[in-house]
N, C-alpha and C. Protein backbone atom coordinates (compact mmCIF):
# COMPACT_ATOMS: atom_id res chain seq x y z
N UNK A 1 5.09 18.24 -33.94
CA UNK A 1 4.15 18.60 -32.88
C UNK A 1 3.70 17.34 -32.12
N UNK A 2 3.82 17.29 -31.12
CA UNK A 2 2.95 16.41 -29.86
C UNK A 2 2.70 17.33 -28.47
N UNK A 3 1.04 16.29 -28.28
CA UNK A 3 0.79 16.69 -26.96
C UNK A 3 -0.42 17.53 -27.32
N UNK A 4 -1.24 17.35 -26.27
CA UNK A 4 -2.29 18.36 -25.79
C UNK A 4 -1.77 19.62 -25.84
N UNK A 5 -2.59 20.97 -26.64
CA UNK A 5 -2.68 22.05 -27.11
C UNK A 5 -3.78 22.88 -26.38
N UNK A 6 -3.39 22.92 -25.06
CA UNK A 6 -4.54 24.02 -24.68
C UNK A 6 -5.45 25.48 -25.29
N UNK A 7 -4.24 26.03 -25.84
CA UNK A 7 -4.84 27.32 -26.75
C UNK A 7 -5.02 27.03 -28.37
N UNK A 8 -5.53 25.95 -28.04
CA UNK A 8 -6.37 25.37 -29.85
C UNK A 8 -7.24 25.11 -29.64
N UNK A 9 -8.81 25.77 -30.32
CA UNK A 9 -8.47 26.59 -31.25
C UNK A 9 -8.77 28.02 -30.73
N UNK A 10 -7.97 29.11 -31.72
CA UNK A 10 -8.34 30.23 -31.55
C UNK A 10 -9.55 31.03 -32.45
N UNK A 11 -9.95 31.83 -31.80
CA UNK A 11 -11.18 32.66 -32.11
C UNK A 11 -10.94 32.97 -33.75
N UNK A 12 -10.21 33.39 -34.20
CA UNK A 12 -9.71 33.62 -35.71
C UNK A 12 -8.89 32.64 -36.35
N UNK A 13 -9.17 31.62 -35.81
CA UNK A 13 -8.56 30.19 -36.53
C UNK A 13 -9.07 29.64 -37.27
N UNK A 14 -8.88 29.31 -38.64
CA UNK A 14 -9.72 28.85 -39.94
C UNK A 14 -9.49 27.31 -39.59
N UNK A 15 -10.52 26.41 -39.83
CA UNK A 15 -10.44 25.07 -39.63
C UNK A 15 -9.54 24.48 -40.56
N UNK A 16 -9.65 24.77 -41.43
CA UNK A 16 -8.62 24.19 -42.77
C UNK A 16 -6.80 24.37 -41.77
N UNK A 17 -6.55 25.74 -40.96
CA UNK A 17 -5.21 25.41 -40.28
C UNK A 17 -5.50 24.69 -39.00
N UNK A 18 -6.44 24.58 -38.30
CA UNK A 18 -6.50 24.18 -37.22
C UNK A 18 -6.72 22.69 -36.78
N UNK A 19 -7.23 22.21 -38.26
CA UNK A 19 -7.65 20.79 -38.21
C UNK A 19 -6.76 19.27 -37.46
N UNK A 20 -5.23 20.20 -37.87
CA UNK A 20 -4.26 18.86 -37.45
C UNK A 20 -4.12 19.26 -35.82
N UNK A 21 -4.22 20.28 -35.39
CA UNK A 21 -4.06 20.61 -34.15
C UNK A 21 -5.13 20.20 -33.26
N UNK A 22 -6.36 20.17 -33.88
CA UNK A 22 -7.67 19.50 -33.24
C UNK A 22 -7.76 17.97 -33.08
N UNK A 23 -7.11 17.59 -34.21
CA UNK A 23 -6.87 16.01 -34.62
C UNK A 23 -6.08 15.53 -33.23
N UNK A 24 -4.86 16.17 -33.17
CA UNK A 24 -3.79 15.61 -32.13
C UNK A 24 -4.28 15.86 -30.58
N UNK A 25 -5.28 17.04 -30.57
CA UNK A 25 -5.89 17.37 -29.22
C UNK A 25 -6.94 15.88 -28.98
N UNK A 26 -7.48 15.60 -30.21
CA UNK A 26 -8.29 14.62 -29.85
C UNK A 26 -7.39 13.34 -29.42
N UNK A 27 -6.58 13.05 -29.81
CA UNK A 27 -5.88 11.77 -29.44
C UNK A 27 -5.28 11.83 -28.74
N UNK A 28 -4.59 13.15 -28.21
CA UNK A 28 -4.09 13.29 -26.71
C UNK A 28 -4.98 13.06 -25.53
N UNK A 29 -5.83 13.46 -25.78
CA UNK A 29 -7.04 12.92 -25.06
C UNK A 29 -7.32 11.78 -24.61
N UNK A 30 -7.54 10.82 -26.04
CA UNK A 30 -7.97 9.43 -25.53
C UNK A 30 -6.81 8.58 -25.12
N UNK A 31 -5.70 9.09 -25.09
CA UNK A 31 -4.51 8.30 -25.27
C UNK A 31 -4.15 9.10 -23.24
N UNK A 32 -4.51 10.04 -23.27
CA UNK A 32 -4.00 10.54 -21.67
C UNK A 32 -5.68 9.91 -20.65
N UNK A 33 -6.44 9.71 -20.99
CA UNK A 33 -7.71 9.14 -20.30
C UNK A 33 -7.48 7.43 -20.33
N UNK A 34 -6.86 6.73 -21.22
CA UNK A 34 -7.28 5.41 -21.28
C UNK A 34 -5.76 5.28 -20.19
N UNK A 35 -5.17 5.98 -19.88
CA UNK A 35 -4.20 5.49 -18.56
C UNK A 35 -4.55 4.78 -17.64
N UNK A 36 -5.48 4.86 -16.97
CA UNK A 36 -6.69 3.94 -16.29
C UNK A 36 -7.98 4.02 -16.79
N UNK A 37 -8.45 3.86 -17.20
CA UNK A 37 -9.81 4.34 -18.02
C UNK A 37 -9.60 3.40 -19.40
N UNK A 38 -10.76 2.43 -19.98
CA UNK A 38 -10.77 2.03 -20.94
C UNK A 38 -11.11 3.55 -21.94
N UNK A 39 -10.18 3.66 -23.24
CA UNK A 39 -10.55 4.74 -23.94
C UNK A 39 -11.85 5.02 -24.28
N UNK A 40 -11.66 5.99 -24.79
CA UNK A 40 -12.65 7.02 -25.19
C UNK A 40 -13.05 6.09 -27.09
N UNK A 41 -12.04 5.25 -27.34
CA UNK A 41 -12.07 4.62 -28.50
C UNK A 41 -12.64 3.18 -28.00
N UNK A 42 -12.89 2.85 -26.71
CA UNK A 42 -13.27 0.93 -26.53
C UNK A 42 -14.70 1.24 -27.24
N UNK A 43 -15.68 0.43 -28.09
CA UNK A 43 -16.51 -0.02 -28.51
C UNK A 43 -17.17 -0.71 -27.62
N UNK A 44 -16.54 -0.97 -26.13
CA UNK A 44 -17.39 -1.89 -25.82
C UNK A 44 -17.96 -1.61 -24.15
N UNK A 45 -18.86 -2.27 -23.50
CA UNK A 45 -19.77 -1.66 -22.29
C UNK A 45 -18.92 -1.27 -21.55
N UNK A 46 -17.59 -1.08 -21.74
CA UNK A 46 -16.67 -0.96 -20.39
C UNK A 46 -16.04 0.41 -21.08
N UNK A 47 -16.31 0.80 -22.03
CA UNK A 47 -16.34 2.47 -22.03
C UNK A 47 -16.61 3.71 -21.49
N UNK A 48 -15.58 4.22 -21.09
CA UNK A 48 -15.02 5.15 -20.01
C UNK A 48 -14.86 4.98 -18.37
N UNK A 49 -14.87 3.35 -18.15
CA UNK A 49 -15.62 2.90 -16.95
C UNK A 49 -13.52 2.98 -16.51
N UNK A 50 -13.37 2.74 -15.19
CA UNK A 50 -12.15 2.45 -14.96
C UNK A 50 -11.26 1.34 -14.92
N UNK A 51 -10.17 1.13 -15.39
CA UNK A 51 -9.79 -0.14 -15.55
C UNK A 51 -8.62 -0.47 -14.47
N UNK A 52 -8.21 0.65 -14.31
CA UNK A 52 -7.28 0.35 -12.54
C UNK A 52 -7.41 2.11 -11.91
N UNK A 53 -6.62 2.08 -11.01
CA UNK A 53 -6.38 3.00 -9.87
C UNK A 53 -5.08 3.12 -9.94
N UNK A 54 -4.20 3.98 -10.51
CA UNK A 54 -3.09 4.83 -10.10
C UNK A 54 -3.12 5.64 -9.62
N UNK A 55 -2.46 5.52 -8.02
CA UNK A 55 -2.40 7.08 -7.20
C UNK A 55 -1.09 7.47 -6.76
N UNK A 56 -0.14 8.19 -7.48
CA UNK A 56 1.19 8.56 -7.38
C UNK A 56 1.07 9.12 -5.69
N UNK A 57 2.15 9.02 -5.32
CA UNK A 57 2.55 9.95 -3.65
C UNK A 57 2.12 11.10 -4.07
N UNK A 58 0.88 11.52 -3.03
CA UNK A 58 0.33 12.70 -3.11
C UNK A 58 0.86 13.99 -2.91
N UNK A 59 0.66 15.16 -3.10
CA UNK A 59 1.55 16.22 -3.41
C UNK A 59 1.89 16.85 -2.23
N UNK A 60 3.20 17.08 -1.74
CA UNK A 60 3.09 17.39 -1.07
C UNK A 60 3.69 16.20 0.13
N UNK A 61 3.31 14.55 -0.42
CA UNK A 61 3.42 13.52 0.85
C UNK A 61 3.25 14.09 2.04
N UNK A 62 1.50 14.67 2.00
CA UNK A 62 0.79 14.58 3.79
C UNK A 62 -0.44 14.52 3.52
N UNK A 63 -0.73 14.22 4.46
CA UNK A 63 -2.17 14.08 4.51
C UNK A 63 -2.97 14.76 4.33
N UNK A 64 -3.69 14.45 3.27
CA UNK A 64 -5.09 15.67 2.98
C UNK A 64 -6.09 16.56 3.64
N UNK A 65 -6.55 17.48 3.92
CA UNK A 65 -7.95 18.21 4.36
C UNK A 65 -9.08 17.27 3.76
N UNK A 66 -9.93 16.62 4.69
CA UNK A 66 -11.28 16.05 4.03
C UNK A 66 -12.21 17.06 5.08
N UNK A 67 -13.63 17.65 4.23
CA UNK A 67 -14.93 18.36 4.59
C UNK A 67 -16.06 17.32 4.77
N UNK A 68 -16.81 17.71 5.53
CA UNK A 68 -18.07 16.89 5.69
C UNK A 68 -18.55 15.84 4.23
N UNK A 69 -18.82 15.03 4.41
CA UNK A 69 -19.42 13.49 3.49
C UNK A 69 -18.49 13.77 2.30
N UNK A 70 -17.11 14.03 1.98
CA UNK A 70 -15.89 13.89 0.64
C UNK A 70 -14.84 13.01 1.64
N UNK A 71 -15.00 12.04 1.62
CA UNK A 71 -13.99 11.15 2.25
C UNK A 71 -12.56 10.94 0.70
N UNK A 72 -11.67 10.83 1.00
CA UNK A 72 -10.48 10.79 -0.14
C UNK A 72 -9.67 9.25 -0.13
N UNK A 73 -9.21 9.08 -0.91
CA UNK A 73 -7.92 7.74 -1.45
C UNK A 73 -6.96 8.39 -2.16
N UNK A 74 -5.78 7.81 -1.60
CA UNK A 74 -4.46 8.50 -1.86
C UNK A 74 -3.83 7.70 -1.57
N UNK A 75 -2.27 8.00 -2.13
CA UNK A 75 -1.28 7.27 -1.72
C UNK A 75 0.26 8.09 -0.90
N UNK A 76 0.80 7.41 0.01
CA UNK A 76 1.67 8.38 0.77
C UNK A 76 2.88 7.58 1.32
N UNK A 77 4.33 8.18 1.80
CA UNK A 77 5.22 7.66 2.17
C UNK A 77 5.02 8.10 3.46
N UNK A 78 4.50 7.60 4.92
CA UNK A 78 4.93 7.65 5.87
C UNK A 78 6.34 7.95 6.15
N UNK A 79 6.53 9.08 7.01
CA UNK A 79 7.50 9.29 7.86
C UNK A 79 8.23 8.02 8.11
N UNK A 80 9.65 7.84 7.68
CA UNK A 80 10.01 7.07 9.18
C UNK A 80 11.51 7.12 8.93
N UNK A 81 11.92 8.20 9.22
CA UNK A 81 13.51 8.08 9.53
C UNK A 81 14.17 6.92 9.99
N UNK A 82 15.55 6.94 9.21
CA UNK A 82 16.03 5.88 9.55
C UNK A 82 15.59 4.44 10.26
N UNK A 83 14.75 3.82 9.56
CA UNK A 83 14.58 2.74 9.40
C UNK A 83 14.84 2.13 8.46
N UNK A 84 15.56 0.65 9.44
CA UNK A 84 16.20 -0.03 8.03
C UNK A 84 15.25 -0.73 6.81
N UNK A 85 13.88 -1.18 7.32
CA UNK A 85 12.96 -1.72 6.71
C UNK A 85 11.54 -1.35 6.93
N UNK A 86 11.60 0.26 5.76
CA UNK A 86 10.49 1.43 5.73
C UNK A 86 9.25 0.10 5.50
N UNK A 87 7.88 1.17 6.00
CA UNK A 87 7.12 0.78 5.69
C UNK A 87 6.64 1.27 4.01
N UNK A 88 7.06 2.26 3.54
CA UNK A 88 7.19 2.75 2.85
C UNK A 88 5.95 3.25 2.10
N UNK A 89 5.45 3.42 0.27
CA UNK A 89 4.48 3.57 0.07
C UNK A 89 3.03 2.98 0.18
N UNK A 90 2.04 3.47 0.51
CA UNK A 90 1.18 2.63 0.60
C UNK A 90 -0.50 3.63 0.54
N UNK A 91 -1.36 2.90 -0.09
CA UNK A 91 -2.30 3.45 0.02
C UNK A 91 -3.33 3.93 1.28
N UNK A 92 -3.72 4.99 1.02
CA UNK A 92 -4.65 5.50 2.59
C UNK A 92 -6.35 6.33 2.31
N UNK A 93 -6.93 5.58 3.10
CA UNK A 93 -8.40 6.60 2.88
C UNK A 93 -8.48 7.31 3.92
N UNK A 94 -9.02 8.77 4.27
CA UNK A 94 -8.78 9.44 4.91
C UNK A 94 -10.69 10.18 5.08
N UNK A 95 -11.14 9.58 6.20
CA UNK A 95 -12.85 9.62 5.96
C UNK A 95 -12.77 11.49 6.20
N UNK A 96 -14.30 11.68 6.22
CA UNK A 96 -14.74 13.24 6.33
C UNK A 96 -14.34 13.82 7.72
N UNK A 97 -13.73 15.59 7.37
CA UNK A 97 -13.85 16.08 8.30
C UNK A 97 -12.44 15.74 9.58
N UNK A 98 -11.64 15.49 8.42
CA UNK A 98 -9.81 15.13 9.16
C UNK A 98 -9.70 14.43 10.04
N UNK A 99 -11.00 12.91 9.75
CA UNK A 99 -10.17 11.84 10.64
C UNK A 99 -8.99 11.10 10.51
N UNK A 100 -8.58 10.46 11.58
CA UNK A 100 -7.77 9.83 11.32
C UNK A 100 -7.49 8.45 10.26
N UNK A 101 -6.02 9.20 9.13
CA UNK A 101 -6.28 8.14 8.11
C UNK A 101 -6.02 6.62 8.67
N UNK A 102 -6.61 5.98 7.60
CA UNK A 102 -6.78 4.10 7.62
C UNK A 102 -5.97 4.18 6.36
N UNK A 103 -4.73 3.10 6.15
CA UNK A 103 -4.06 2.77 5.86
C UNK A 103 -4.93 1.47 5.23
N UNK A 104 -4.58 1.33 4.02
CA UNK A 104 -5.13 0.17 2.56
C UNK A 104 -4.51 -0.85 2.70
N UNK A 105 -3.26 -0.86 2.27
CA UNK A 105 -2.03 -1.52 1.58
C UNK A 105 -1.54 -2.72 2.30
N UNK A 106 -1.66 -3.85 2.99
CA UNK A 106 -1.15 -4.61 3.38
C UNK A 106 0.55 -5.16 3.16
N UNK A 107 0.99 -5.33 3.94
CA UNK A 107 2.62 -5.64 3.73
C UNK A 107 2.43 -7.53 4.07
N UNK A 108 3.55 -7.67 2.76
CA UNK A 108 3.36 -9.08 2.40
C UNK A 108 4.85 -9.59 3.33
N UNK A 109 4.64 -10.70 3.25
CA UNK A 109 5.87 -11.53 2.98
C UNK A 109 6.60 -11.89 1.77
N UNK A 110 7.98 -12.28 1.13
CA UNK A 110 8.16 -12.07 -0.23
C UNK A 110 7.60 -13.23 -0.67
N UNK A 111 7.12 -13.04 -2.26
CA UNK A 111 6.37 -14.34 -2.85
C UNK A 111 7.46 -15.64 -3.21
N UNK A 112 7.20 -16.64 -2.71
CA UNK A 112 5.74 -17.64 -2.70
C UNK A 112 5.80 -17.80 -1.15
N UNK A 113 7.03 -17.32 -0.36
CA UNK A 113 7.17 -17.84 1.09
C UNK A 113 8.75 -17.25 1.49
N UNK A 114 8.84 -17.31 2.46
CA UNK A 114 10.13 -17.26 3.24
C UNK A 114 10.90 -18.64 3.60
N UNK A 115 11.76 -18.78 3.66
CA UNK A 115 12.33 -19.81 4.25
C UNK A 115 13.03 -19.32 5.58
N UNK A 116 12.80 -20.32 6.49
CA UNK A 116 13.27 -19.74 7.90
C UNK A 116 13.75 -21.19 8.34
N UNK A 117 15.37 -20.91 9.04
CA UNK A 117 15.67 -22.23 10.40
C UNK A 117 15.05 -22.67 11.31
N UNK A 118 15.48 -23.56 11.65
CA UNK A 118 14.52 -23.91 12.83
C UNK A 118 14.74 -23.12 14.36
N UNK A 119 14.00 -22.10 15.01
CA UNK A 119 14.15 -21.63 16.02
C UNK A 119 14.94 -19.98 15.49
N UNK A 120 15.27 -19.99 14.08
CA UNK A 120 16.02 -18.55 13.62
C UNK A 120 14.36 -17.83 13.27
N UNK A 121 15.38 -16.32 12.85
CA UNK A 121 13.76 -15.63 12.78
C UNK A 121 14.31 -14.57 11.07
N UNK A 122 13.13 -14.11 10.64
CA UNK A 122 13.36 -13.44 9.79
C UNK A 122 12.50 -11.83 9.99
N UNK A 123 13.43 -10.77 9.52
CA UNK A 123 12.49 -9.53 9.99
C UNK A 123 11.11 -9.21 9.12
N UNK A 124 10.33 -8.92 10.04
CA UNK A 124 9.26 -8.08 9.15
C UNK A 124 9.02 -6.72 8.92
N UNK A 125 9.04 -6.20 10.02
CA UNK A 125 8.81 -4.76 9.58
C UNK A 125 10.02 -3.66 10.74
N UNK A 126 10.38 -3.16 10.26
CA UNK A 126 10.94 -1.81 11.30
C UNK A 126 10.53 -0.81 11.55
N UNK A 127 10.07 -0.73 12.70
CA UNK A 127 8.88 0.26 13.01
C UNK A 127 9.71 1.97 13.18
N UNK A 128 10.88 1.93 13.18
CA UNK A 128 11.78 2.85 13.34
C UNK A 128 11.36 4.52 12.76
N UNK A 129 11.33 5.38 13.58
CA UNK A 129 10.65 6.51 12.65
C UNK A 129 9.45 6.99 13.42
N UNK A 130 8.98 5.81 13.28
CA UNK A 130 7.17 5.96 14.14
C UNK A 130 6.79 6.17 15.41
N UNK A 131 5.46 6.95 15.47
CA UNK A 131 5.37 6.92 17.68
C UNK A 131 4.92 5.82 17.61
N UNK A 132 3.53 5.37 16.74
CA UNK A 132 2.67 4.30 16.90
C UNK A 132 2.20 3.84 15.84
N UNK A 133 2.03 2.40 15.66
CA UNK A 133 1.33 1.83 14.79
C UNK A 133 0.50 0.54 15.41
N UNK A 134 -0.88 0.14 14.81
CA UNK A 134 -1.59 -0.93 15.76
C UNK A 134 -1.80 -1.84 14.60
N UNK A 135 -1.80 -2.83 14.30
CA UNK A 135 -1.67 -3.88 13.51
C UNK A 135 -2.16 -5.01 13.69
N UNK A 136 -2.31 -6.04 12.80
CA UNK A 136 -2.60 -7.16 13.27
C UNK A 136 -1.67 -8.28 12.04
N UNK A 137 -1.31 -9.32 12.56
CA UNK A 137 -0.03 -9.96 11.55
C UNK A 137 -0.74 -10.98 11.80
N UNK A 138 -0.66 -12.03 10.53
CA UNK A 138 -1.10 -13.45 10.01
C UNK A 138 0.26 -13.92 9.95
N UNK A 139 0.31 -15.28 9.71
CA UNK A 139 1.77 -15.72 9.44
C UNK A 139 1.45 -17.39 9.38
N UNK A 140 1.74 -18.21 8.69
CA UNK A 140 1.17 -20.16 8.68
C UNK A 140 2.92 -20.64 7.67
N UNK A 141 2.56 -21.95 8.03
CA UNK A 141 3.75 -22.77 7.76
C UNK A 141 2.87 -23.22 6.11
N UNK A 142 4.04 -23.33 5.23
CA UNK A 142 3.93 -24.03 3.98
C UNK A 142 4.10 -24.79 3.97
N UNK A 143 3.06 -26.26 3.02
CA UNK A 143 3.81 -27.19 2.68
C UNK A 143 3.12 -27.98 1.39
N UNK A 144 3.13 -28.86 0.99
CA UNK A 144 2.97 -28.84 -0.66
C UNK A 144 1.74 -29.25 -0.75
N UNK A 145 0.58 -29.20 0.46
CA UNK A 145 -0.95 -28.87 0.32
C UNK A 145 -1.31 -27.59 0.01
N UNK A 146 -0.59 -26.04 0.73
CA UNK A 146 -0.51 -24.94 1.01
C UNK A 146 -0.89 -24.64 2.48
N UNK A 147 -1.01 -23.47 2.53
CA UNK A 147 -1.18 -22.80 4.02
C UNK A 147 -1.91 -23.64 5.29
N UNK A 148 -1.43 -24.05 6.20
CA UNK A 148 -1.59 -24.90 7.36
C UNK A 148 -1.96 -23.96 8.59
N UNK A 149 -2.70 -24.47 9.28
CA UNK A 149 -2.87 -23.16 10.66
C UNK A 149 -2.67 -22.04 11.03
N UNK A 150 -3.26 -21.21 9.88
CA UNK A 150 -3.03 -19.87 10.19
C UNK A 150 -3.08 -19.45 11.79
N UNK A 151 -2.11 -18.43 11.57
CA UNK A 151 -1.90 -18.02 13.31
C UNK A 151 -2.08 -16.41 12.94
N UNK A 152 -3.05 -16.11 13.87
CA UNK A 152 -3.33 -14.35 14.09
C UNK A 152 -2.90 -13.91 15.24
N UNK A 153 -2.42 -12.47 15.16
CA UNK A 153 -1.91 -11.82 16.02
C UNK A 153 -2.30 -10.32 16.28
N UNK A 154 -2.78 -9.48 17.12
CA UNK A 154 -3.04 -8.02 17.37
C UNK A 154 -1.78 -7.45 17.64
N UNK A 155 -1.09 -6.57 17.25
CA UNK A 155 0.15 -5.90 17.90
C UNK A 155 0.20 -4.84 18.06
N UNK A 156 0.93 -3.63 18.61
CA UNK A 156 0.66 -2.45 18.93
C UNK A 156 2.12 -1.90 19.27
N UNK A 157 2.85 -1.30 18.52
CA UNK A 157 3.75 -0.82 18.46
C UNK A 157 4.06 1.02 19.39
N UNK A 158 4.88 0.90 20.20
CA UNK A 158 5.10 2.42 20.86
C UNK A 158 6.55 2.79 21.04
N UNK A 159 7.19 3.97 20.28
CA UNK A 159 7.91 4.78 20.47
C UNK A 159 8.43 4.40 22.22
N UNK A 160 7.65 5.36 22.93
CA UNK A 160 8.20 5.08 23.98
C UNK A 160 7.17 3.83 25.07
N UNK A 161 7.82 3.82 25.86
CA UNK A 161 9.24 4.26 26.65
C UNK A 161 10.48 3.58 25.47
N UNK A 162 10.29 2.18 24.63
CA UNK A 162 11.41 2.08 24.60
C UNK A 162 11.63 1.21 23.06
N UNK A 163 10.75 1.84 22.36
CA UNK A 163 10.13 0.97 21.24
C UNK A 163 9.90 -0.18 21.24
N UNK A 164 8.76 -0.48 22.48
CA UNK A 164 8.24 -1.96 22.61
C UNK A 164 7.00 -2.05 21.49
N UNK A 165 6.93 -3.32 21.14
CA UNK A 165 6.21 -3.92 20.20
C UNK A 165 5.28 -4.83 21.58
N UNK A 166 4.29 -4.84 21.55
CA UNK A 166 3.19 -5.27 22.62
C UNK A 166 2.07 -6.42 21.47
N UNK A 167 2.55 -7.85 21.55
CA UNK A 167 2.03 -8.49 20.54
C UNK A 167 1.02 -9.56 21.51
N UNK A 168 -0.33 -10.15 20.97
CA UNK A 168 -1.21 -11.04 21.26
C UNK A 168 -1.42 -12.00 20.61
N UNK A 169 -1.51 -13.06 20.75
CA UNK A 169 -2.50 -13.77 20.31
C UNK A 169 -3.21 -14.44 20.19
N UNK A 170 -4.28 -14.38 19.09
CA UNK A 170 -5.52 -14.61 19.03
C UNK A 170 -5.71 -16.16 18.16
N UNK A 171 -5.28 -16.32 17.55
CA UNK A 171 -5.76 -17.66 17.16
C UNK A 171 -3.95 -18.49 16.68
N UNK A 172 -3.56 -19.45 17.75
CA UNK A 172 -2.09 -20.05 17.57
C UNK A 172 -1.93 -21.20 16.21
N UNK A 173 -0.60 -20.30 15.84
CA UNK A 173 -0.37 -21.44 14.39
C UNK A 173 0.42 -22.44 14.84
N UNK A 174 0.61 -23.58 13.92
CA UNK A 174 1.60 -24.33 13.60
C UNK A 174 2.87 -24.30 13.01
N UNK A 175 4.26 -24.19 13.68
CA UNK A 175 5.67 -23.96 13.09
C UNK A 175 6.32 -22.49 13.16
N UNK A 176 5.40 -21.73 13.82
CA UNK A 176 5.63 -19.97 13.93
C UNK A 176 5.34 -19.13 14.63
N UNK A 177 5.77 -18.05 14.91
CA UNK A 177 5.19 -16.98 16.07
C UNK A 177 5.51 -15.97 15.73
N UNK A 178 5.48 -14.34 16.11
CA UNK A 178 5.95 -13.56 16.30
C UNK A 178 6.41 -12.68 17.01
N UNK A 179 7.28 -12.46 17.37
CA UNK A 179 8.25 -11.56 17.97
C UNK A 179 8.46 -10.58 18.28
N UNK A 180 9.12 -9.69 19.22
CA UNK A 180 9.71 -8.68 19.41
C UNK A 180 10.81 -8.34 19.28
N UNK A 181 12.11 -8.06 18.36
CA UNK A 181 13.34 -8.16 18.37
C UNK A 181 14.11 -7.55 19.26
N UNK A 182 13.10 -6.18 19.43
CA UNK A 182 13.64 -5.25 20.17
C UNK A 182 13.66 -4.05 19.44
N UNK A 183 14.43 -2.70 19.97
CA UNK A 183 14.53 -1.31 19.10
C UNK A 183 13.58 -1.35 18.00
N UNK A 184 12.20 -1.84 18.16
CA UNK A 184 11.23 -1.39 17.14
C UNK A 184 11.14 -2.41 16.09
N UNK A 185 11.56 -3.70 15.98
CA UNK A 185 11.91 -4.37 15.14
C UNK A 185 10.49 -5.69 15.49
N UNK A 186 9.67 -5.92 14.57
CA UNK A 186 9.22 -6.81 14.74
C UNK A 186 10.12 -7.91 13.65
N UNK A 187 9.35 -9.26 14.17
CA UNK A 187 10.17 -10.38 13.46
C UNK A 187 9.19 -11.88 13.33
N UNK A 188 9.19 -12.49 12.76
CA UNK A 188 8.47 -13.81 12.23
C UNK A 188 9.54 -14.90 13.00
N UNK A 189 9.76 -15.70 13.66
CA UNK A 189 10.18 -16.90 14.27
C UNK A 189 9.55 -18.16 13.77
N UNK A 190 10.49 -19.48 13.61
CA UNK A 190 10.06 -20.39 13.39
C UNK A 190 10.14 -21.26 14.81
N UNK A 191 8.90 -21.88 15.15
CA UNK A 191 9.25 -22.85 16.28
C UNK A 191 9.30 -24.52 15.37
N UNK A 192 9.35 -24.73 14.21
CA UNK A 192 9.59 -25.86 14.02
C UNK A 192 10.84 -26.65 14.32
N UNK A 193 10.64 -27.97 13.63
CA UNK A 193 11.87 -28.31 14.15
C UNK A 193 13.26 -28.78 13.10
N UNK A 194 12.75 -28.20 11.79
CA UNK A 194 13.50 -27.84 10.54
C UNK A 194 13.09 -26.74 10.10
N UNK A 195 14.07 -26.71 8.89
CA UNK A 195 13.61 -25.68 8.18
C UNK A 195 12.03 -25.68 7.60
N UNK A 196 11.72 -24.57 7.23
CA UNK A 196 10.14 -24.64 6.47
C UNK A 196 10.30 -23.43 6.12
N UNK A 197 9.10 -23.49 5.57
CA UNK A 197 8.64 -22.15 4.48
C UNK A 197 7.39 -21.62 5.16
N UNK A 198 7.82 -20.25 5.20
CA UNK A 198 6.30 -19.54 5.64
C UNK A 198 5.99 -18.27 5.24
N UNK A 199 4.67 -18.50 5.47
CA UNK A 199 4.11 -16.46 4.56
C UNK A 199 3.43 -15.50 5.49
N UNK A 200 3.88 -14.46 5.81
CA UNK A 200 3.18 -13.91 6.91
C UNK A 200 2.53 -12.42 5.85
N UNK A 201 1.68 -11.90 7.19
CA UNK A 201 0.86 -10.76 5.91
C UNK A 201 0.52 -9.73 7.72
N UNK A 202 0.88 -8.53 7.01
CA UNK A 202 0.84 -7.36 8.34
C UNK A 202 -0.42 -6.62 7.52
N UNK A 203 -1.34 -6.26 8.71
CA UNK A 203 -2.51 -5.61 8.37
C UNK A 203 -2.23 -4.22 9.27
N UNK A 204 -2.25 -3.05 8.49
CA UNK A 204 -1.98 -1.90 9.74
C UNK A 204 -3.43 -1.36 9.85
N UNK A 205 -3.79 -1.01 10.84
CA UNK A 205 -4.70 -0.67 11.34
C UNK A 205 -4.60 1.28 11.49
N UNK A 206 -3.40 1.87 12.00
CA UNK A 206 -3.71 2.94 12.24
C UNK A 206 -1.81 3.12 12.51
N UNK A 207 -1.25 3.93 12.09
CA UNK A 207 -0.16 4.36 11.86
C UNK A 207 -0.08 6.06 12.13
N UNK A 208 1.15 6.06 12.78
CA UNK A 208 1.25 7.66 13.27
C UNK A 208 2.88 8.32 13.20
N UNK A 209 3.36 9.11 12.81
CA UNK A 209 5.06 9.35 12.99
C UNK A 209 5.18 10.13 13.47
């Protein structure tokens, strides 16, 4: 026998048979709660408190119904057909009363940095799939102090007319920029004048397919 036993115990169930079935209900328990949740067995102040957030792709992958003051957190795969480089899973809060969701999850650059040529570019995201997404991208040159002149950017991605990427910016880095590739493709550029290493970080603001 394993596993949680919903119809234990029964009304004419003598404890003497029911005891091992109660036993295993109890430890299915603390053993299916301490998944995120310090158990039901910690001894200590952090009992029953939460110890992470797992939110599998919600059922269904769409967006929830929220009612007046129950705002929700979830996790979801955006739409995006054929794109070569999904935005893929990512967490979303979705305030009261079916506004429009806000997107959590920040998209990294791979760890510790990218390496890029001088004047070559590397992709970041493929917006492919999507009408709109509004964003804002960080991106700075590495070097064995760490991160050097961060450079910020607002961008605003549209389907049509022709999947232009419409990028600003707001505060200019050292050794980098970002791009428009074209067909929906944003991209990280190096303007140095070797190779270097750099880390960029996409903040989405509001995403739509």
């Amino acid at each position: 026998m394993s596993g949680f036993r919903s119809t234990i115990p029964q009304p004419n169930d003598d404890l003497s048979v029911s005891q091992g079935d109660l036993l295993l209900n109890f430890q299915s328990c603390n053993t299916s709660f301490s998944v995120d949740h310090y158990p039901f067995t910690d001894l200590t102040v952090n009992d029953g408190k939460h110890n992470q957030v797992t939110t599998p792709v919600i059922s269904g992958n769409a967006h929830p119904i929220t009612i007046a003051n129950e705002p929700k957190f979830y996790a979801m795969t955006q739409a995006q057909a054929g794109s070569t480089l999904p935005i893929g899973t990512i967490q979303y809060s979705r305030g009261p009363l079916n506004a429009v969701p806000s997107p959590i999850t920040y998209l990294q650059a791979a760890s510790p940095y990218v390496n890029i040529g001088s004047g070559a570019t590397a992709n970041v995201v493929d917006f492919t799939g999507l009408t709109d997404c509004q964003f804002i991208a960080y991106c700075s040159k590495v070097n064995t102090t760490g991160n050097l002149n961060l450079g910020v950017f607002s961008g605003h991605y549209y389907l049509t007319p022709a999947k232009t990427i419409r990028i600003q910016q707001s505060i200019a880095p050292t050794g980098c920029t970002f791009i428009d590739a074209g067909n929906g493709i944003l991209q990280i550029q190096s303007t140095s004048a070797g190779a270097a290493d750099f880390t960029w970080t996409l903040q989405i603001l509001r995403i739509q397919s």
